[in-house]
C-alpha atoms as a PDB file:
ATOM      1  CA  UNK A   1     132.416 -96.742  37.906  1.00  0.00           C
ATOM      2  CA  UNK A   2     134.653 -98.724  35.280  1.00  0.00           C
ATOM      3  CA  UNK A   3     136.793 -97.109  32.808  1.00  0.00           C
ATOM      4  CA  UNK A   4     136.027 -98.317  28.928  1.00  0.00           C
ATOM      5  CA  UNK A   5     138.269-100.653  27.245  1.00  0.00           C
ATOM      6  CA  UNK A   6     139.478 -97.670  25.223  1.00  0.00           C
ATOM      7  CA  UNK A   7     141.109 -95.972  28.308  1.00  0.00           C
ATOM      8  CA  UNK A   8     142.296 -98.580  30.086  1.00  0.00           C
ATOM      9  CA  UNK A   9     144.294 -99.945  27.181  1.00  0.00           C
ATOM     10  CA  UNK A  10     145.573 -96.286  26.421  1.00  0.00           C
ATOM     11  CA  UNK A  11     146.475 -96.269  30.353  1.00  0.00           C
ATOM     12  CA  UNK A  12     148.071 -99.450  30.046  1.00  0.00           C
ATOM     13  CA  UNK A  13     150.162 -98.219  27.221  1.00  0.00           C
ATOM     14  CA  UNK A  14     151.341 -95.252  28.810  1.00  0.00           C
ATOM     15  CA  UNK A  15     152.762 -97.389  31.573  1.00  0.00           C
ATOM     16  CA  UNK A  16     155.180 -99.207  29.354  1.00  0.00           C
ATOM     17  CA  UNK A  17     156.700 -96.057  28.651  1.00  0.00           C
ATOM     18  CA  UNK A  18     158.016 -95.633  32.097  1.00  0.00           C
ATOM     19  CA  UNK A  19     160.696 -97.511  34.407  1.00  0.00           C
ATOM     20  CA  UNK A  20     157.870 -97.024  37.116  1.00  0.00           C
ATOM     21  CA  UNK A  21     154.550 -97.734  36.047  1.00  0.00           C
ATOM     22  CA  UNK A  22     153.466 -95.480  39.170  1.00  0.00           C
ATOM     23  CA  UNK A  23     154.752 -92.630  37.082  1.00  0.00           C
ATOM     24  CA  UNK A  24     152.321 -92.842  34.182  1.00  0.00           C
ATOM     25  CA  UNK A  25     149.840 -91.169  36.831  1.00  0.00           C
ATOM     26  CA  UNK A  26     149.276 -87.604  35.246  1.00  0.00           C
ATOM     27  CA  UNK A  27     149.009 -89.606  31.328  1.00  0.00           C
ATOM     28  CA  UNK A  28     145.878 -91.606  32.801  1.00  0.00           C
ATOM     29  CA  UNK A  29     144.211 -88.571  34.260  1.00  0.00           C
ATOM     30  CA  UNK A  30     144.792 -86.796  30.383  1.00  0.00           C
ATOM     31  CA  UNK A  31     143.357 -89.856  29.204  1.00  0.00           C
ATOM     32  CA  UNK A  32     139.912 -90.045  31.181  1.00  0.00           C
ATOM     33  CA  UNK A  33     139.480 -86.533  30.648  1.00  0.00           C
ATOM     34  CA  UNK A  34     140.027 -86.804  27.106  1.00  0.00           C
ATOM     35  CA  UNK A  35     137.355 -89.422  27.075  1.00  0.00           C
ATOM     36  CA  UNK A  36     135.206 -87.623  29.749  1.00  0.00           C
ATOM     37  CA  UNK A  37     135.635 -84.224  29.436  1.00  0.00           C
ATOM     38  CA  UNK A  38     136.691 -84.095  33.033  1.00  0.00           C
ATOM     39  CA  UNK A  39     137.795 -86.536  36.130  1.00  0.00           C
ATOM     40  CA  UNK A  40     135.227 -87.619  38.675  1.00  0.00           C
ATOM     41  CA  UNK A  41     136.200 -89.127  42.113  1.00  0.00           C
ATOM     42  CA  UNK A  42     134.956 -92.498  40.511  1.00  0.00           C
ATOM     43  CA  UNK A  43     136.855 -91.877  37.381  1.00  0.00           C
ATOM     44  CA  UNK A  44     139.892 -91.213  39.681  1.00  0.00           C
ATOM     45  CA  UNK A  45     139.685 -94.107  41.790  1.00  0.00           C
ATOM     46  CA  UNK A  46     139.375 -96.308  38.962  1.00  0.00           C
ATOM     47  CA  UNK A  47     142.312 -95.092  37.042  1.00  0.00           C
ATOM     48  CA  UNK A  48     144.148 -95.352  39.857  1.00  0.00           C
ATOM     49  CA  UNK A  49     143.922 -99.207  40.450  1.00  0.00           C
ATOM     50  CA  UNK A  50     144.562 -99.489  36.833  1.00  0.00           C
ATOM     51  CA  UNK A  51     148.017 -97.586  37.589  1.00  0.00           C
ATOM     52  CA  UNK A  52     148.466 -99.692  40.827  1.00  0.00           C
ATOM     53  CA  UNK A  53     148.637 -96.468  42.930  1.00  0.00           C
ATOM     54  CA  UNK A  54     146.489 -94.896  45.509  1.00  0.00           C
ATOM     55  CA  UNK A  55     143.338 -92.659  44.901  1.00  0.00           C
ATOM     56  CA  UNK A  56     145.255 -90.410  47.395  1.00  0.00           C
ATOM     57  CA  UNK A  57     148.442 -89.962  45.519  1.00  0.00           C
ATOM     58  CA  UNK A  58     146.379 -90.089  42.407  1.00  0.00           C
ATOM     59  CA  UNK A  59     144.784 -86.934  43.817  1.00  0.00           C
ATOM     60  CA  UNK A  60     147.476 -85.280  44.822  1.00  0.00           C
ATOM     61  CA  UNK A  61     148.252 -85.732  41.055  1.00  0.00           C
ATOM     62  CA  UNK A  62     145.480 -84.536  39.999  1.00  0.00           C
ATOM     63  CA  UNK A  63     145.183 -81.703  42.087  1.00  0.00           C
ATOM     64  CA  UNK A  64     148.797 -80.633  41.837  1.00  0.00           C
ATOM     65  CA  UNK A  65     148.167 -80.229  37.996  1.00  0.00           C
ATOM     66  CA  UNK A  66     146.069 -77.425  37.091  1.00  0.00           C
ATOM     67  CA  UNK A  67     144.950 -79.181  33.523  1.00  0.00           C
ATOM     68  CA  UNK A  68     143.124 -81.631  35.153  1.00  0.00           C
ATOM     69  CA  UNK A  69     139.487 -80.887  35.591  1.00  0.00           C
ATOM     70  CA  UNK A  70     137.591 -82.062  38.710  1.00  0.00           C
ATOM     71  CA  UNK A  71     134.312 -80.966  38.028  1.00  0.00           C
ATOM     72  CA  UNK A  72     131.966 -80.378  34.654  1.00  0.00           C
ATOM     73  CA  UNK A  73     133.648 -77.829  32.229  1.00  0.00           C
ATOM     74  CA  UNK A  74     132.005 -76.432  29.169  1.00  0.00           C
ATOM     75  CA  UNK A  75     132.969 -77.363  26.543  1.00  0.00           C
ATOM     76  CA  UNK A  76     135.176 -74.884  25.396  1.00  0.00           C
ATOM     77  CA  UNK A  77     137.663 -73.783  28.798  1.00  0.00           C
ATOM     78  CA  UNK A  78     139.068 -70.265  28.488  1.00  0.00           C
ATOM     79  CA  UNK A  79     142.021 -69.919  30.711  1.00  0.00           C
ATOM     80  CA  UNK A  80     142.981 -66.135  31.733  1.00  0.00           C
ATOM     81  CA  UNK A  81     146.154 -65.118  32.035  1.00  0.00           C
ATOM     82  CA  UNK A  82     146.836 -63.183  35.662  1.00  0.00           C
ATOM     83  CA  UNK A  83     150.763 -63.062  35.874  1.00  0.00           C
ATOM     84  CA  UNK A  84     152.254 -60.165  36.148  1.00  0.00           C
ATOM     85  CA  UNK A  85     153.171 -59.512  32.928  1.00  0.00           C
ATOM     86  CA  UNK A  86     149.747 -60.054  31.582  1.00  0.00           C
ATOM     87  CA  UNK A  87     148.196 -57.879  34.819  1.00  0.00           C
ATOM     88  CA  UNK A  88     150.411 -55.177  33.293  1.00  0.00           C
ATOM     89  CA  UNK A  89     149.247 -55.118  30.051  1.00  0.00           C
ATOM     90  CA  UNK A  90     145.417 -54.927  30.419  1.00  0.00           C
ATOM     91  CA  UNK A  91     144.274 -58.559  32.866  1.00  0.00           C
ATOM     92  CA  UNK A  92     142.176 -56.672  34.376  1.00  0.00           C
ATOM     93  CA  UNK A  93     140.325 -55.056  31.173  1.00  0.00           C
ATOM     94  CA  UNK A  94     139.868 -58.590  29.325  1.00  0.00           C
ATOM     95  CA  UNK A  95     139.211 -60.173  33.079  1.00  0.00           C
ATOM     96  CA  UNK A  96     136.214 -57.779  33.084  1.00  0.00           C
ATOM     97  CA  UNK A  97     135.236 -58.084  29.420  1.00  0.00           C
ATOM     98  CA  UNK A  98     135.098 -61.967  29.947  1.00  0.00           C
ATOM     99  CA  UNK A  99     133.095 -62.233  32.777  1.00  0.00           C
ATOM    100  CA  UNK A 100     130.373 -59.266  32.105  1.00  0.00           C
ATOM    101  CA  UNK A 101     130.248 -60.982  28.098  1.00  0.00           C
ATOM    102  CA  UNK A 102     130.081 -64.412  29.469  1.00  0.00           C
ATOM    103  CA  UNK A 103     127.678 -63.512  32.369  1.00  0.00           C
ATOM    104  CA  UNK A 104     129.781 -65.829  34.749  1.00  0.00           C
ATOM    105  CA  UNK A 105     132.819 -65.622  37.436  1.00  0.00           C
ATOM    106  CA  UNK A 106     135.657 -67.591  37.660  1.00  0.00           C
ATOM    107  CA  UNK A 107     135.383 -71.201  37.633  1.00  0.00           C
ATOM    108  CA  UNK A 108     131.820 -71.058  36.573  1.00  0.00           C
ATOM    109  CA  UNK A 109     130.447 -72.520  32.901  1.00  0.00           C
ATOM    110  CA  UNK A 110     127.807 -70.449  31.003  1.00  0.00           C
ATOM    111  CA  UNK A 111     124.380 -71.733  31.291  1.00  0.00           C
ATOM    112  CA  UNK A 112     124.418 -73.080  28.032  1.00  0.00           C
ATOM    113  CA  UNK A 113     127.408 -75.043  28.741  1.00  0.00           C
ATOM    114  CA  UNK A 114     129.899 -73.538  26.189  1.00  0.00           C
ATOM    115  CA  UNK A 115     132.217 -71.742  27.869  1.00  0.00           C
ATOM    116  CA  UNK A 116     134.208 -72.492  31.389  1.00  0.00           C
ATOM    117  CA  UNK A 117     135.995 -69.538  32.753  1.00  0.00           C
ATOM    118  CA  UNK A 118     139.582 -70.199  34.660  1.00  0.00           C
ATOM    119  CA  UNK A 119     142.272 -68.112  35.823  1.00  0.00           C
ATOM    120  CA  UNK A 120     145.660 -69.044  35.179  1.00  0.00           C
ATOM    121  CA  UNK A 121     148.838 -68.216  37.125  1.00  0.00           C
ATOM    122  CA  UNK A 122     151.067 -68.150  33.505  1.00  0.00           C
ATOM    123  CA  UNK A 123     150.554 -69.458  30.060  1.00  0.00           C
ATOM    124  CA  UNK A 124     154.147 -68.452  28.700  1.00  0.00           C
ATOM    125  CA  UNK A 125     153.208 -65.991  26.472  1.00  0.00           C
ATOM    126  CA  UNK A 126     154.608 -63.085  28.633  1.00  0.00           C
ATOM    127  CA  UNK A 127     155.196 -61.302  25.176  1.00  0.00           C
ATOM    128  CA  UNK A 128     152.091 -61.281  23.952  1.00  0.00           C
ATOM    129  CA  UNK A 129     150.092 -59.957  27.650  1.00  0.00           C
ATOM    130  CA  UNK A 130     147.351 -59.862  28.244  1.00  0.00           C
ATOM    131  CA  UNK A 131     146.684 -63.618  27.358  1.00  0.00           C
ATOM    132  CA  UNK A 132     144.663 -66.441  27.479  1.00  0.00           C
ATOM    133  CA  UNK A 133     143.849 -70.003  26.204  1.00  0.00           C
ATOM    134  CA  UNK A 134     140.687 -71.042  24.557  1.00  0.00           C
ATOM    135  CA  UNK A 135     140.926 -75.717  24.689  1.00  0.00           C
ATOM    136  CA  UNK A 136     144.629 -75.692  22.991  1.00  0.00           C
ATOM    137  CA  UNK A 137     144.780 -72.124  21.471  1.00  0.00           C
ATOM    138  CA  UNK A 138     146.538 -69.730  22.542  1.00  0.00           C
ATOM    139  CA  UNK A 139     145.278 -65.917  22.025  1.00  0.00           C
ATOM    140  CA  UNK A 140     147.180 -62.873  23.143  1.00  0.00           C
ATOM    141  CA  UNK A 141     147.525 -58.741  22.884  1.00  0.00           C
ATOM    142  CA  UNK A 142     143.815 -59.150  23.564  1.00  0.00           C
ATOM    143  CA  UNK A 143     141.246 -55.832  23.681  1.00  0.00           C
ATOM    144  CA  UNK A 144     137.565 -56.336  24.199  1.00  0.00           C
ATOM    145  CA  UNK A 145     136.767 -56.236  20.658  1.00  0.00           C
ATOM    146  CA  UNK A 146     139.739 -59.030  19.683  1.00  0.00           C
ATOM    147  CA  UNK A 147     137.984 -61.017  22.665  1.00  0.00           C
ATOM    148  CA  UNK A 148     134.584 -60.996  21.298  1.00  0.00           C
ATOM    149  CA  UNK A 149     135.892 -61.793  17.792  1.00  0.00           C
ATOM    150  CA  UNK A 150     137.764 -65.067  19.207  1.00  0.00           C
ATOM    151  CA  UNK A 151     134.697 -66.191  21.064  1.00  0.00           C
ATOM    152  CA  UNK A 152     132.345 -66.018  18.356  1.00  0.00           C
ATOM    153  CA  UNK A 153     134.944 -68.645  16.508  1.00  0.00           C
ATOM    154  CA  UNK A 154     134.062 -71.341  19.173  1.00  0.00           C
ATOM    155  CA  UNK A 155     130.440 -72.544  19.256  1.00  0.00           C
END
């Protein structure tokens, strides 16, 4: 598999930006995802001779950092919450509403593709528990009824 033009110029530009070109590792994963939705083993190996680095240590990049996709996503990724301070504050109420609304577990997509459905160990928003993040927006002091309002905003 070969990377477009597009990414590997954007990878290549993210390397100048760095004493080690090695370190621009995590900006080309972002950037084939960006372009691909998510990072196959192809995509992976590619980007990784672009970089000049292996496909293991591009891995352990990848896998290391839990923004990088490895598989298919929807494509709309909900990320739950499960610290502490979110499990406090109702986790395991939205956890529920999520799954039984969305018909799906944890790391599965919905059949018609739209939504992905992730756990996450924190999102920062400790303040506003229980939590979650919908692609780049954050949503928190979350009920059932808030939930189902912020899904029906993402088609």
């Amino acid at each position: 598999m070969k990377l477009s033009e597009t990414e590997i110029e954007a990878i290549r530009h993210e390397m100048t930006l760095y004493e080690d070109p090695g370190a621009a590792t995590i900006e080309a994963l972002k950037i084939v995802q960006e372009h691909r939705g998510w990072v196959s083993d192809e995509a992976l190996e590619a980007a990784a001779v672009v970089v000049g680095v292996t496909p293991t240590q591009m891995e352990a990049v990848a896998t290391f950092y839990n923004l990088i996709f490895r598989q298919p996503v929807g494509r709309h990724v909900i990320m739950v919450c499960d610290s502490i301070s979110c499990y406090l504050t109702g986790y395991e109420e939205i956890s529920a509403h999520l799954r039984e609304t969305l018909g799906v577990e944890f790391g599965q997509t919905t059949a018609d593709n739209r939504f992905t459905l992730l756990p996450i160990v924190c999102l920062g928003n400790c303040d506003n528990g229980p939590a979650m993040r919908i692609n780049t927006d954050y949503h928190g002091r979350l009920t059932p009824e808030k939930v189902d309002a912020i899904l029906a905003e993402y088609p």
